[in-house]
PDB file of N, CA and C in Angstrom:
ATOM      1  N   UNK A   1      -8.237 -74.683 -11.105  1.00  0.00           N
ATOM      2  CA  UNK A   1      -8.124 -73.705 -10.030  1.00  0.00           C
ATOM      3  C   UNK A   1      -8.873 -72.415 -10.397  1.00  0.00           C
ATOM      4  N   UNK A   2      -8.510 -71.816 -11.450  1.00  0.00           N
ATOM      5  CA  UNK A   2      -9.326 -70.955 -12.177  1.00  0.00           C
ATOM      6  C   UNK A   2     -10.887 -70.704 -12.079  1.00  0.00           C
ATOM      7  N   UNK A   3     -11.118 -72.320 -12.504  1.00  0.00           N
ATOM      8  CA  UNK A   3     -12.993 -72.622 -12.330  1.00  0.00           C
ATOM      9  C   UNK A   3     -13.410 -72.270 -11.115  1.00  0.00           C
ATOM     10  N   UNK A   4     -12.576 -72.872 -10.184  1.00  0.00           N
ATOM     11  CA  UNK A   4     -13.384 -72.739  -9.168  1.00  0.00           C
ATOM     12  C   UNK A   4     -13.176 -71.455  -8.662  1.00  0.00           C
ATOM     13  N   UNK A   5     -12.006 -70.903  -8.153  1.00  0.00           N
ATOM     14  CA  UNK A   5     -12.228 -69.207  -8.000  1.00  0.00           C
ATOM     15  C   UNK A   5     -13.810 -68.691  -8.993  1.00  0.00           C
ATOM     16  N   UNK A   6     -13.466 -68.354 -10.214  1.00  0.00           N
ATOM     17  CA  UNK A   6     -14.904 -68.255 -10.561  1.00  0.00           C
ATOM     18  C   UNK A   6     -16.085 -68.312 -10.388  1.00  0.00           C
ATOM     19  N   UNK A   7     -16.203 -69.416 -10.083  1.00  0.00           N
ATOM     20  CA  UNK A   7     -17.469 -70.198  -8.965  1.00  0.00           C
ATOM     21  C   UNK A   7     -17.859 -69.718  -7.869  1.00  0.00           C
ATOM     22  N   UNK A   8     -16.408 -69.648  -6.797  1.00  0.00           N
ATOM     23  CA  UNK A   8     -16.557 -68.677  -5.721  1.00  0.00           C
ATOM     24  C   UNK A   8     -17.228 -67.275  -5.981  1.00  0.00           C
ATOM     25  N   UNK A   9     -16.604 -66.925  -6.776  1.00  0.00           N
ATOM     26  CA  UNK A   9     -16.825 -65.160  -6.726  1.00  0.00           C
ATOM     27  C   UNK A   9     -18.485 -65.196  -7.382  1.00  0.00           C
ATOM     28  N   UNK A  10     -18.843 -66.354  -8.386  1.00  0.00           N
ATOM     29  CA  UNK A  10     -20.236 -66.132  -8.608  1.00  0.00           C
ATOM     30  C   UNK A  10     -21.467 -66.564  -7.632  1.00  0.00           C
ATOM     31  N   UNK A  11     -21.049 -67.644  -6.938  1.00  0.00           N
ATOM     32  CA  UNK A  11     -21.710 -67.630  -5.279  1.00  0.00           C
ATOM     33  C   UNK A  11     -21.847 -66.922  -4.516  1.00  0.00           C
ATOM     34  N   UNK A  12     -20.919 -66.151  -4.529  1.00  0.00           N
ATOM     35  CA  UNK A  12     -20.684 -64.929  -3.408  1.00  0.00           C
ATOM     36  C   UNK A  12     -21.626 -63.467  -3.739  1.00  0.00           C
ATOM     37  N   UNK A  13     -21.329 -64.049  -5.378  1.00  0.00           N
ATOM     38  CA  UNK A  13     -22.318 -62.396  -6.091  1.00  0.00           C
ATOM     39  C   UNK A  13     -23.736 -63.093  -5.504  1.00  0.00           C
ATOM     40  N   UNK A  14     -24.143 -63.831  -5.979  1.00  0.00           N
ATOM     41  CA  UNK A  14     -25.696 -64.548  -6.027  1.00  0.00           C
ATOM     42  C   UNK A  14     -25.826 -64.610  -4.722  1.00  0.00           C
ATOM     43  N   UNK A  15     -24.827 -65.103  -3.633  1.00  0.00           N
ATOM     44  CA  UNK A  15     -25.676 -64.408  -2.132  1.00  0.00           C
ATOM     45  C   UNK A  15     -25.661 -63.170  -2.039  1.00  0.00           C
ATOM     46  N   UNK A  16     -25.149 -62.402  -2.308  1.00  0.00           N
ATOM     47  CA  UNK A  16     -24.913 -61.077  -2.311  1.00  0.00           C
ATOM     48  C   UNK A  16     -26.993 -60.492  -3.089  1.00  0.00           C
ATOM     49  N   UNK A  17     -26.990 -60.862  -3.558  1.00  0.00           N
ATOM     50  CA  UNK A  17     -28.068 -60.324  -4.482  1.00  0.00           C
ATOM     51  C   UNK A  17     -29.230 -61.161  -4.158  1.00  0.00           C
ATOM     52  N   UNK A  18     -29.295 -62.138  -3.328  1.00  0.00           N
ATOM     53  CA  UNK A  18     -30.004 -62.674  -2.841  1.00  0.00           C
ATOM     54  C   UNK A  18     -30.483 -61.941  -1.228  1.00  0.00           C
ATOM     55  N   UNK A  19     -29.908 -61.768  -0.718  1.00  0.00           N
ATOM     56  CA  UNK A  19     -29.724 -60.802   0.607  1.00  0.00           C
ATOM     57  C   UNK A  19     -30.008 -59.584   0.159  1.00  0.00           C
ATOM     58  N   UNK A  20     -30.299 -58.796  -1.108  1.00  0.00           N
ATOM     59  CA  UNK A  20     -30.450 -57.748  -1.233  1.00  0.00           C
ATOM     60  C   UNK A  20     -32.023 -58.192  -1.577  1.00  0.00           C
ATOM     61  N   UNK A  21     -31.886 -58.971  -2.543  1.00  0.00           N
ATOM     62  CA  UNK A  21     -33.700 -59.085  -2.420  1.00  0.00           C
ATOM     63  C   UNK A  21     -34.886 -59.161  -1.325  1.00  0.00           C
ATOM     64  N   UNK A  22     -34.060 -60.028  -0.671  1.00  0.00           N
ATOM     65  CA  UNK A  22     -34.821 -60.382   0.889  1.00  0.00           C
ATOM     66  C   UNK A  22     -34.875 -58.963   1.254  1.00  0.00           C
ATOM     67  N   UNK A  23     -33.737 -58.082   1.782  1.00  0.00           N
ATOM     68  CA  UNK A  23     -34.125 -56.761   1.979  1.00  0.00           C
ATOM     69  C   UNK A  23     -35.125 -56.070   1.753  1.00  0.00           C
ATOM     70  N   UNK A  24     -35.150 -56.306   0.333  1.00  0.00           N
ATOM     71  CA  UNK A  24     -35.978 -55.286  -0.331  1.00  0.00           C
ATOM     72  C   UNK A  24     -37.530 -55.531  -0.444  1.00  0.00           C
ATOM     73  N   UNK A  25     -37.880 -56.787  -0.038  1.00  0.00           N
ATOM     74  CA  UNK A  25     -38.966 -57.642  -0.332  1.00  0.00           C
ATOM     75  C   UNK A  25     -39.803 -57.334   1.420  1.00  0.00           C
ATOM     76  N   UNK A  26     -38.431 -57.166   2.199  1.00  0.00           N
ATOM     77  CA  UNK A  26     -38.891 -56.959   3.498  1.00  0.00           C
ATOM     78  C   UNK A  26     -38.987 -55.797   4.002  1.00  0.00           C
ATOM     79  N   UNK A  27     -38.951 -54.636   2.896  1.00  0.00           N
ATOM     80  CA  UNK A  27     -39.373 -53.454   3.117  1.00  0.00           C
ATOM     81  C   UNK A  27     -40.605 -53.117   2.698  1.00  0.00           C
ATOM     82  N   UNK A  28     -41.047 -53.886   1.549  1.00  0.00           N
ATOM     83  CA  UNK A  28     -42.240 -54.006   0.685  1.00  0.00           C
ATOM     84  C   UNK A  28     -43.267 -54.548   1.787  1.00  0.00           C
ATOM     85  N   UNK A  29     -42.967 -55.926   2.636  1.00  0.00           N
ATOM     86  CA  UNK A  29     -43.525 -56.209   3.719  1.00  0.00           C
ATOM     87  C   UNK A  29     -44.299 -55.346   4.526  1.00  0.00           C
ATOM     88  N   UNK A  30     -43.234 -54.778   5.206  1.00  0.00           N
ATOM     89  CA  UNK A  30     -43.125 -53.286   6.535  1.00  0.00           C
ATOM     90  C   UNK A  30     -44.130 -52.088   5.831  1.00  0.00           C
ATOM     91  N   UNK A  31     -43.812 -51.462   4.538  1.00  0.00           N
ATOM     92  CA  UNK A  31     -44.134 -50.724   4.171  1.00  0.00           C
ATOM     93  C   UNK A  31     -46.071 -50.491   3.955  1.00  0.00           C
ATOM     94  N   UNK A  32     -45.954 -52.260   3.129  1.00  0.00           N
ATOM     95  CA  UNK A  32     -47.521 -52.322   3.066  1.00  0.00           C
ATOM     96  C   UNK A  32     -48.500 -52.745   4.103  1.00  0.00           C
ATOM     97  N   UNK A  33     -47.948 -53.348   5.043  1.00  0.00           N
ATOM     98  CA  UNK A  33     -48.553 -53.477   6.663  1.00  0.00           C
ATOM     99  C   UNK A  33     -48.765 -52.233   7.106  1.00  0.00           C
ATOM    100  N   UNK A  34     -47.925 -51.444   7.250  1.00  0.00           N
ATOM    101  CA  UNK A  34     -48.312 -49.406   7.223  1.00  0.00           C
ATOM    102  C   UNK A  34     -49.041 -48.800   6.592  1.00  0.00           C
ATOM    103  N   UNK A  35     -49.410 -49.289   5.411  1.00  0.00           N
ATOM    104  CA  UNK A  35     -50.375 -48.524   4.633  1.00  0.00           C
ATOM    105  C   UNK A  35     -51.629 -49.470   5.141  1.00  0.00           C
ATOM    106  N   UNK A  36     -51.650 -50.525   5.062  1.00  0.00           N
ATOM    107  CA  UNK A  36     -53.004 -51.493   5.357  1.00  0.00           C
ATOM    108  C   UNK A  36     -53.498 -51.267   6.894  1.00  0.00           C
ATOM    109  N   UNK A  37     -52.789 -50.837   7.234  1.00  0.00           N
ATOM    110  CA  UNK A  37     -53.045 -50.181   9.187  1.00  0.00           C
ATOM    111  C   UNK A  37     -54.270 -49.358   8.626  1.00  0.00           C
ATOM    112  N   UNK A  38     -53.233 -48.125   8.031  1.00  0.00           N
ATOM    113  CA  UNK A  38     -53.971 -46.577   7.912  1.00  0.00           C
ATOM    114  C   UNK A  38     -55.362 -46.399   7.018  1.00  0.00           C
ATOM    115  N   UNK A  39     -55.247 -47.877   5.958  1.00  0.00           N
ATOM    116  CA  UNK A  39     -56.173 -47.873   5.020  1.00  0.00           C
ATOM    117  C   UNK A  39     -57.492 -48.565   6.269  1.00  0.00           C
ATOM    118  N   UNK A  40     -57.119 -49.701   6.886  1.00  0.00           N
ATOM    119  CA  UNK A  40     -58.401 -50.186   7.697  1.00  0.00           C
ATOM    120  C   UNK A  40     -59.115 -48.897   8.575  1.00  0.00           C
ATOM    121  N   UNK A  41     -57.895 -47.854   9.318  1.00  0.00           N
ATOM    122  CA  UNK A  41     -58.845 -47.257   9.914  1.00  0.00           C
ATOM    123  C   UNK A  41     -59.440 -45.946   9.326  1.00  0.00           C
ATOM    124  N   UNK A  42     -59.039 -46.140   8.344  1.00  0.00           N
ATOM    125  CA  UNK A  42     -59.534 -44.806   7.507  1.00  0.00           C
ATOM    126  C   UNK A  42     -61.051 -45.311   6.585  1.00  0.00           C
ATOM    127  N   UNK A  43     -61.183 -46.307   6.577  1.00  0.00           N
ATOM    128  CA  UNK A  43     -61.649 -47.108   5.950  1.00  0.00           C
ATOM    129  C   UNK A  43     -63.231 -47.624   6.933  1.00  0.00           C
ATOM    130  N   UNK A  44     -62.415 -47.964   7.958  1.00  0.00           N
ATOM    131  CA  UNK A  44     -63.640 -48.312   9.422  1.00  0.00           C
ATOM    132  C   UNK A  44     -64.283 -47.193   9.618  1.00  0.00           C
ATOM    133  N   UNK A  45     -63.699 -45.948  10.061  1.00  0.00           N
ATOM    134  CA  UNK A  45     -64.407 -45.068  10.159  1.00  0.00           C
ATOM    135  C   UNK A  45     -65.329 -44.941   9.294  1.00  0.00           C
ATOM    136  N   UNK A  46     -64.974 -43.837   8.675  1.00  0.00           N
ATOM    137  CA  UNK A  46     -66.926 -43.731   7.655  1.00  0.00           C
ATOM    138  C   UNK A  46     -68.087 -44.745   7.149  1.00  0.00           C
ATOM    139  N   UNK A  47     -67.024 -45.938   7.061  1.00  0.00           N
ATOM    140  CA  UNK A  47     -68.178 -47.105   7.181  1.00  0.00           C
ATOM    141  C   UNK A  47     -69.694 -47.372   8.170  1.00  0.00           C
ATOM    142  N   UNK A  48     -68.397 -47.550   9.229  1.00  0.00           N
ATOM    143  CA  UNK A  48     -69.429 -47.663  10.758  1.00  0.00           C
ATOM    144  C   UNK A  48     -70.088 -46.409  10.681  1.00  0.00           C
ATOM    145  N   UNK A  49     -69.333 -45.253  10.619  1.00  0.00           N
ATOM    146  CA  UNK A  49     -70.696 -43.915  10.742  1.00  0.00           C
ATOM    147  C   UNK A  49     -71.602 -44.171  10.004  1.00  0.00           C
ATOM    148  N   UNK A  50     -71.573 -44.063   8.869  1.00  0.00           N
ATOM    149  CA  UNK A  50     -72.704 -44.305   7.801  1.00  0.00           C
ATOM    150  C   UNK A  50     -73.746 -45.055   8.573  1.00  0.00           C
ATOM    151  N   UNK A  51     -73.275 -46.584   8.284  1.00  0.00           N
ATOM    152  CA  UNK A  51     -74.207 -47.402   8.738  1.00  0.00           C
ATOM    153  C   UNK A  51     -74.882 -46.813  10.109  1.00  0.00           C
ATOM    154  N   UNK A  52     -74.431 -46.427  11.249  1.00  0.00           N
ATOM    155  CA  UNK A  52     -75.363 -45.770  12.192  1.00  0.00           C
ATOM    156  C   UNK A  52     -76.760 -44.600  11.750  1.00  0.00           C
ATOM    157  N   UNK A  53     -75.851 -43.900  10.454  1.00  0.00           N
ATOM    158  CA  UNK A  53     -76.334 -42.542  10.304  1.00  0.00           C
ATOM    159  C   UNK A  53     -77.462 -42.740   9.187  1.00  0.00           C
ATOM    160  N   UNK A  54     -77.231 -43.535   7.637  1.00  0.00           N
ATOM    161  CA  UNK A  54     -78.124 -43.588   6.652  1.00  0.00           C
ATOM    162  C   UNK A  54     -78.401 -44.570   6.524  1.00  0.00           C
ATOM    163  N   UNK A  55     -80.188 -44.104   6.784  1.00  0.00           N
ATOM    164  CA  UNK A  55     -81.135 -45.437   6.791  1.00  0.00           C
ATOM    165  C   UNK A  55     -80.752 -46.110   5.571  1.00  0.00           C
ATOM    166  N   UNK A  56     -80.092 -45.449   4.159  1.00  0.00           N
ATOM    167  CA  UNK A  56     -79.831 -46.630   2.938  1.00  0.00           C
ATOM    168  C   UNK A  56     -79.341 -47.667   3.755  1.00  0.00           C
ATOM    169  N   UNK A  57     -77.654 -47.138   4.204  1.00  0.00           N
ATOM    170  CA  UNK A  57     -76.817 -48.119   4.826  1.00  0.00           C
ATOM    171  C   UNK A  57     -77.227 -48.766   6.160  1.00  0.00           C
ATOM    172  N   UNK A  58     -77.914 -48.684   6.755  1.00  0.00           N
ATOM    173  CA  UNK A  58     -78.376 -49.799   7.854  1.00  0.00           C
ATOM    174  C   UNK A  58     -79.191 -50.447   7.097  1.00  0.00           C
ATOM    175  N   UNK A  59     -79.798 -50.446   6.439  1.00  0.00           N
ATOM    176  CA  UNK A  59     -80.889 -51.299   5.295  1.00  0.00           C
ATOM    177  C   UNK A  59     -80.329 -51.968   4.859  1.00  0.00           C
ATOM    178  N   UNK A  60     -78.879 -51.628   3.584  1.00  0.00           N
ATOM    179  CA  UNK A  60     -78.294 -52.443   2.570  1.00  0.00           C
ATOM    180  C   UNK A  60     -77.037 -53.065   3.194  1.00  0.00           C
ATOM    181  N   UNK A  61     -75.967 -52.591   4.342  1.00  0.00           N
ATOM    182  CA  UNK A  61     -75.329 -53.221   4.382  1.00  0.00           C
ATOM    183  C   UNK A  61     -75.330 -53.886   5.637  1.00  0.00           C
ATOM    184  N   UNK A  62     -74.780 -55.143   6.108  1.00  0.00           N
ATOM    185  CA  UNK A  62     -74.963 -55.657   6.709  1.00  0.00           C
ATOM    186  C   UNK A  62     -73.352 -56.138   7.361  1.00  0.00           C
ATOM    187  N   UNK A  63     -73.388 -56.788   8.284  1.00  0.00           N
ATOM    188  CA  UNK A  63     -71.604 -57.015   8.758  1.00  0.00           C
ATOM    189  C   UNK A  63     -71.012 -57.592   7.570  1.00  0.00           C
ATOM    190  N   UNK A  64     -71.440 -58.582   7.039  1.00  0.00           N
ATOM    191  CA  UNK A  64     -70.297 -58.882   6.291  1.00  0.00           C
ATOM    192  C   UNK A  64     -70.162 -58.064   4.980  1.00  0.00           C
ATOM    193  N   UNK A  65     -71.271 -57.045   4.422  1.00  0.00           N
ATOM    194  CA  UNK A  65     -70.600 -56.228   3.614  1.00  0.00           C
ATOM    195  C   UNK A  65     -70.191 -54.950   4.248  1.00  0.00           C
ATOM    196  N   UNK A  66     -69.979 -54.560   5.742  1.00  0.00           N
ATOM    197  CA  UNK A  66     -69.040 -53.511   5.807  1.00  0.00           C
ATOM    198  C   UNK A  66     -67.082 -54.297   6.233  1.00  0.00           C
ATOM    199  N   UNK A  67     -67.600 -55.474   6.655  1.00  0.00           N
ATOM    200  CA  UNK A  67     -65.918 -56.024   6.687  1.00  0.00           C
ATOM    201  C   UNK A  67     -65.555 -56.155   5.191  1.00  0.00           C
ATOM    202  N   UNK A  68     -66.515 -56.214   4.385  1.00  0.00           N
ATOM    203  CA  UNK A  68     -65.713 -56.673   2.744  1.00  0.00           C
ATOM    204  C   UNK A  68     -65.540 -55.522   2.205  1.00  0.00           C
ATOM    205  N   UNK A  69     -66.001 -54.438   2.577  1.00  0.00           N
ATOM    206  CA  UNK A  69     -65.652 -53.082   2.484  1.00  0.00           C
ATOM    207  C   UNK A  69     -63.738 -52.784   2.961  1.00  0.00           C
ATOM    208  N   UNK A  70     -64.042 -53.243   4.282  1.00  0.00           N
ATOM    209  CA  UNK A  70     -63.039 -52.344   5.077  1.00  0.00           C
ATOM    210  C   UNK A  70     -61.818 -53.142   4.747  1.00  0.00           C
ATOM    211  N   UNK A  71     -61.746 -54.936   4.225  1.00  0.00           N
ATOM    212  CA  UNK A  71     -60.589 -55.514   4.104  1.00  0.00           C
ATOM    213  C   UNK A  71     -60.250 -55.187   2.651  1.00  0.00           C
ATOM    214  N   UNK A  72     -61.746 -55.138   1.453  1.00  0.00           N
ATOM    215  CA  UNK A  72     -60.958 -54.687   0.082  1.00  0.00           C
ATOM    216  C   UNK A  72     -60.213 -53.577   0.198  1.00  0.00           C
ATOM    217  N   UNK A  73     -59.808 -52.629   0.654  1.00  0.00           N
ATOM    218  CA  UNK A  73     -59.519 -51.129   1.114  1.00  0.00           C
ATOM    219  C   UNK A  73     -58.019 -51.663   1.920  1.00  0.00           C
ATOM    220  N   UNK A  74     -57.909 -52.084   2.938  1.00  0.00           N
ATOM    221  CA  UNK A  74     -57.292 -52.587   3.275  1.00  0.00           C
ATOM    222  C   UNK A  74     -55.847 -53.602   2.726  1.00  0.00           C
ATOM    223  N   UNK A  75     -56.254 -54.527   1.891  1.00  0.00           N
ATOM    224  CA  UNK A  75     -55.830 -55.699   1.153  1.00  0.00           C
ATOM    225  C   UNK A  75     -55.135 -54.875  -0.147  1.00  0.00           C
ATOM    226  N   UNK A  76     -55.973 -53.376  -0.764  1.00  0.00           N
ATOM    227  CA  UNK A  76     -55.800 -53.102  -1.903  1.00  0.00           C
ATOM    228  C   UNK A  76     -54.471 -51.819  -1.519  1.00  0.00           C
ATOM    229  N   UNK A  77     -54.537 -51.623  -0.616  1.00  0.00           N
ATOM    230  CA  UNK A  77     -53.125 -50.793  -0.034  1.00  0.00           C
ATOM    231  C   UNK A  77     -51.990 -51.400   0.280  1.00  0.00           C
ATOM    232  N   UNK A  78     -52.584 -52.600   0.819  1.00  0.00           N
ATOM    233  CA  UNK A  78     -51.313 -53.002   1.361  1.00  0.00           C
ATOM    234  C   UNK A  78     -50.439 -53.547   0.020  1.00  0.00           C
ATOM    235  N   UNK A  79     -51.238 -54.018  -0.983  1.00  0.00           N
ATOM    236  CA  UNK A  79     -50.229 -54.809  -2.351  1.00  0.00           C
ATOM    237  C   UNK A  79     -50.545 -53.567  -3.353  1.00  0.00           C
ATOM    238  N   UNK A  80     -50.765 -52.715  -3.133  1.00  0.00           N
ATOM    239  CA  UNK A  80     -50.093 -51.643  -4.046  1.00  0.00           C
ATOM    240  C   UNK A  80     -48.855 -50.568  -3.589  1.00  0.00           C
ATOM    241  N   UNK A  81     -48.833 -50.707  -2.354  1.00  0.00           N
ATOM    242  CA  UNK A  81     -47.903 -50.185  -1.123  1.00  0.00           C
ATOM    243  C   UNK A  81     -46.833 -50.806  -1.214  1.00  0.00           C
ATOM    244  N   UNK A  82     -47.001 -52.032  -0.908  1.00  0.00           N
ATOM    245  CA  UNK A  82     -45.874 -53.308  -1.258  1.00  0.00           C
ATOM    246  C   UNK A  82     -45.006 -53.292  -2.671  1.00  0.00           C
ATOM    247  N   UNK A  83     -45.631 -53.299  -3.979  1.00  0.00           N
ATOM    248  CA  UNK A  83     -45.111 -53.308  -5.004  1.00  0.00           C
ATOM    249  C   UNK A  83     -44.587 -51.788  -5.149  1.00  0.00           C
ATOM    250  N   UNK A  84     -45.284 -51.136  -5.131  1.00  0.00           N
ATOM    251  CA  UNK A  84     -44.076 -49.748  -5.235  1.00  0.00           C
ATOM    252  C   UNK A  84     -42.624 -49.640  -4.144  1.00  0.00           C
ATOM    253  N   UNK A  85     -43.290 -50.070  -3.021  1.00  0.00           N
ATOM    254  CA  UNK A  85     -41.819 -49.699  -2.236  1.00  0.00           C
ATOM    255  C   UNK A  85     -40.739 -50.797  -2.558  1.00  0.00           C
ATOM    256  N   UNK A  86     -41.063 -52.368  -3.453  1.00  0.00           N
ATOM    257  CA  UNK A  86     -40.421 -53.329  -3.857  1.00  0.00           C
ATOM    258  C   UNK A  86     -39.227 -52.501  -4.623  1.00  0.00           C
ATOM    259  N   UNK A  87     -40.489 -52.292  -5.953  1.00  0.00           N
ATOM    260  CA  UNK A  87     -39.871 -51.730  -7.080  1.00  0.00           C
ATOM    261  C   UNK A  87     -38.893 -50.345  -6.632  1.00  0.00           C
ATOM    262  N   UNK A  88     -39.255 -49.482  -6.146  1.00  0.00           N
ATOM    263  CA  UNK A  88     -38.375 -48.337  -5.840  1.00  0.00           C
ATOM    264  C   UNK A  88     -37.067 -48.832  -5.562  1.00  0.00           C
ATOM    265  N   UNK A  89     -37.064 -49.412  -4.016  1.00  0.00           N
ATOM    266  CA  UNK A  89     -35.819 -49.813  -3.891  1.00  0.00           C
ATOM    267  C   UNK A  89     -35.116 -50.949  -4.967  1.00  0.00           C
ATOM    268  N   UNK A  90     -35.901 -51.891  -5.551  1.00  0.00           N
ATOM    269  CA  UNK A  90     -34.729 -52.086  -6.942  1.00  0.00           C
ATOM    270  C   UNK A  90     -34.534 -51.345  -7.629  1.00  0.00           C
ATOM    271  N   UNK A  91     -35.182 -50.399  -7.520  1.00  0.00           N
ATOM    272  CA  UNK A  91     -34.876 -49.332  -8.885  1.00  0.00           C
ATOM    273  C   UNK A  91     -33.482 -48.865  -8.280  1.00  0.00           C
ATOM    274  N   UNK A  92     -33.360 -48.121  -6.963  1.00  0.00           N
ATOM    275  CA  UNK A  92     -32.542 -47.708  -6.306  1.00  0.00           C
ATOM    276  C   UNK A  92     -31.068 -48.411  -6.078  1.00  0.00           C
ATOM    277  N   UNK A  93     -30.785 -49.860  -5.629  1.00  0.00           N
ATOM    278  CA  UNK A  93     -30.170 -50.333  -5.807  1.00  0.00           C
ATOM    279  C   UNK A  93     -29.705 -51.001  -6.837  1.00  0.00           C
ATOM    280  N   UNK A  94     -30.138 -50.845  -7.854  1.00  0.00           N
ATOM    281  CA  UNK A  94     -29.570 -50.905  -9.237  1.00  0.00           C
ATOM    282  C   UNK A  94     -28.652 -49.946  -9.788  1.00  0.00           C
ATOM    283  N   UNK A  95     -29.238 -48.922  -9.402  1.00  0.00           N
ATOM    284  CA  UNK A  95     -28.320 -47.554  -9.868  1.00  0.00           C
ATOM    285  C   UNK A  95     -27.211 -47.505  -9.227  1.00  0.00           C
ATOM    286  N   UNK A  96     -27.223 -47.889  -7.708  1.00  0.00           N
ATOM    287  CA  UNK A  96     -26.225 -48.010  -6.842  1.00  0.00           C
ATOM    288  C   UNK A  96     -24.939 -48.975  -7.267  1.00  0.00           C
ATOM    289  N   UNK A  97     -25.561 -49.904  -7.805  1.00  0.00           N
ATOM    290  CA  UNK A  97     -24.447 -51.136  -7.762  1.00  0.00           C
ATOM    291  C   UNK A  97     -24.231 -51.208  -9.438  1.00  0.00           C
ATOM    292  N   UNK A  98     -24.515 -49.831 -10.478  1.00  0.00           N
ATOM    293  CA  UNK A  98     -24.340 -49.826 -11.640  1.00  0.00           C
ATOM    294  C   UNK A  98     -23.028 -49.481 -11.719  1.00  0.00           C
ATOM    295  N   UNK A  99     -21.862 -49.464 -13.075  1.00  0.00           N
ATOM    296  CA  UNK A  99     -21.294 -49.336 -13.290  1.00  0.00           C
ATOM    297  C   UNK A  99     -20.929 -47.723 -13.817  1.00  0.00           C
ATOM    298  N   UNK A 100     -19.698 -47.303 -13.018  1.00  0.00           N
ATOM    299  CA  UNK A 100     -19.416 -45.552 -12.765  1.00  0.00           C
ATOM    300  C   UNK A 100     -19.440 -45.169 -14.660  1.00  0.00           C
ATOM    301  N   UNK A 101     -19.478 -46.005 -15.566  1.00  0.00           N
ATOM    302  CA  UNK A 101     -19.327 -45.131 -16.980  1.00  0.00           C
ATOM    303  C   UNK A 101     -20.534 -45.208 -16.969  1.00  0.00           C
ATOM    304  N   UNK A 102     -21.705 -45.847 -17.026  1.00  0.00           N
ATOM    305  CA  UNK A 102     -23.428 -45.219 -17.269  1.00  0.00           C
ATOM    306  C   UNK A 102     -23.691 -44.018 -16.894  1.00  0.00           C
ATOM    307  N   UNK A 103     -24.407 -43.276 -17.498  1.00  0.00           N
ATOM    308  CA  UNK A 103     -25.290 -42.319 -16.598  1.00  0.00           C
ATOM    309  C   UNK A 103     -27.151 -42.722 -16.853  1.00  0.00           C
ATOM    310  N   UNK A 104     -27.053 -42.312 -15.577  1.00  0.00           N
ATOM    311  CA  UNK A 104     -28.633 -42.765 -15.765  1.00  0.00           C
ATOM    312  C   UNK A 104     -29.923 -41.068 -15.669  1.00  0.00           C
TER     313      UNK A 104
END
């Protein structure tokens, strides 16, 4: 009887902490889709001007090196965006669900 109470309460933790990951994984989501927005159009812009404006850049780049421009820029926000807002909030909910004698 024992065991299994046990069992229970460690199922219950492990969904518990499983549902917190998903959370947190789905803020990392949200977060870096927001930055990869702001990075493409921050990113599109001066591209496309350029290329209109300096004869280098109408010479050297061509469509597919201003899209490999605008998605590395893009791609590189969104998973550095992602991993910080991951990590924060575990950082955060760790402290939360730490035990009241630590100090951190």
């Amino acid at each position: 009887m024992a065991k299994n109470v046990a069992q229970s309460a460690t199922l219950a933790s492990l969904d518990q902490k499983l549902a917190l990951a998903k959370r947190c994984s789905h803020e990392g989501v949200v977060a870096g889709a927001k930055a990869a927005i702001v990075a493409t159009i921050a990113t599109a812009i001066p591209t496309l001007a350029s290329v209109r404006m300096l004869p280098w850049a109408k010479a050297n780049l061509n469509h597919t090196a201003q899209a490999l421009i605008i998605s590395t820029a893009a791609g590189a926000a969104y998973f550095i965006v992602a991993d910080k807002t991951v990590l924060a909030t575990a950082r955060k909910n760790s402290f939360k669900h730490a035990p009241n004698n630590m100090e951190a």
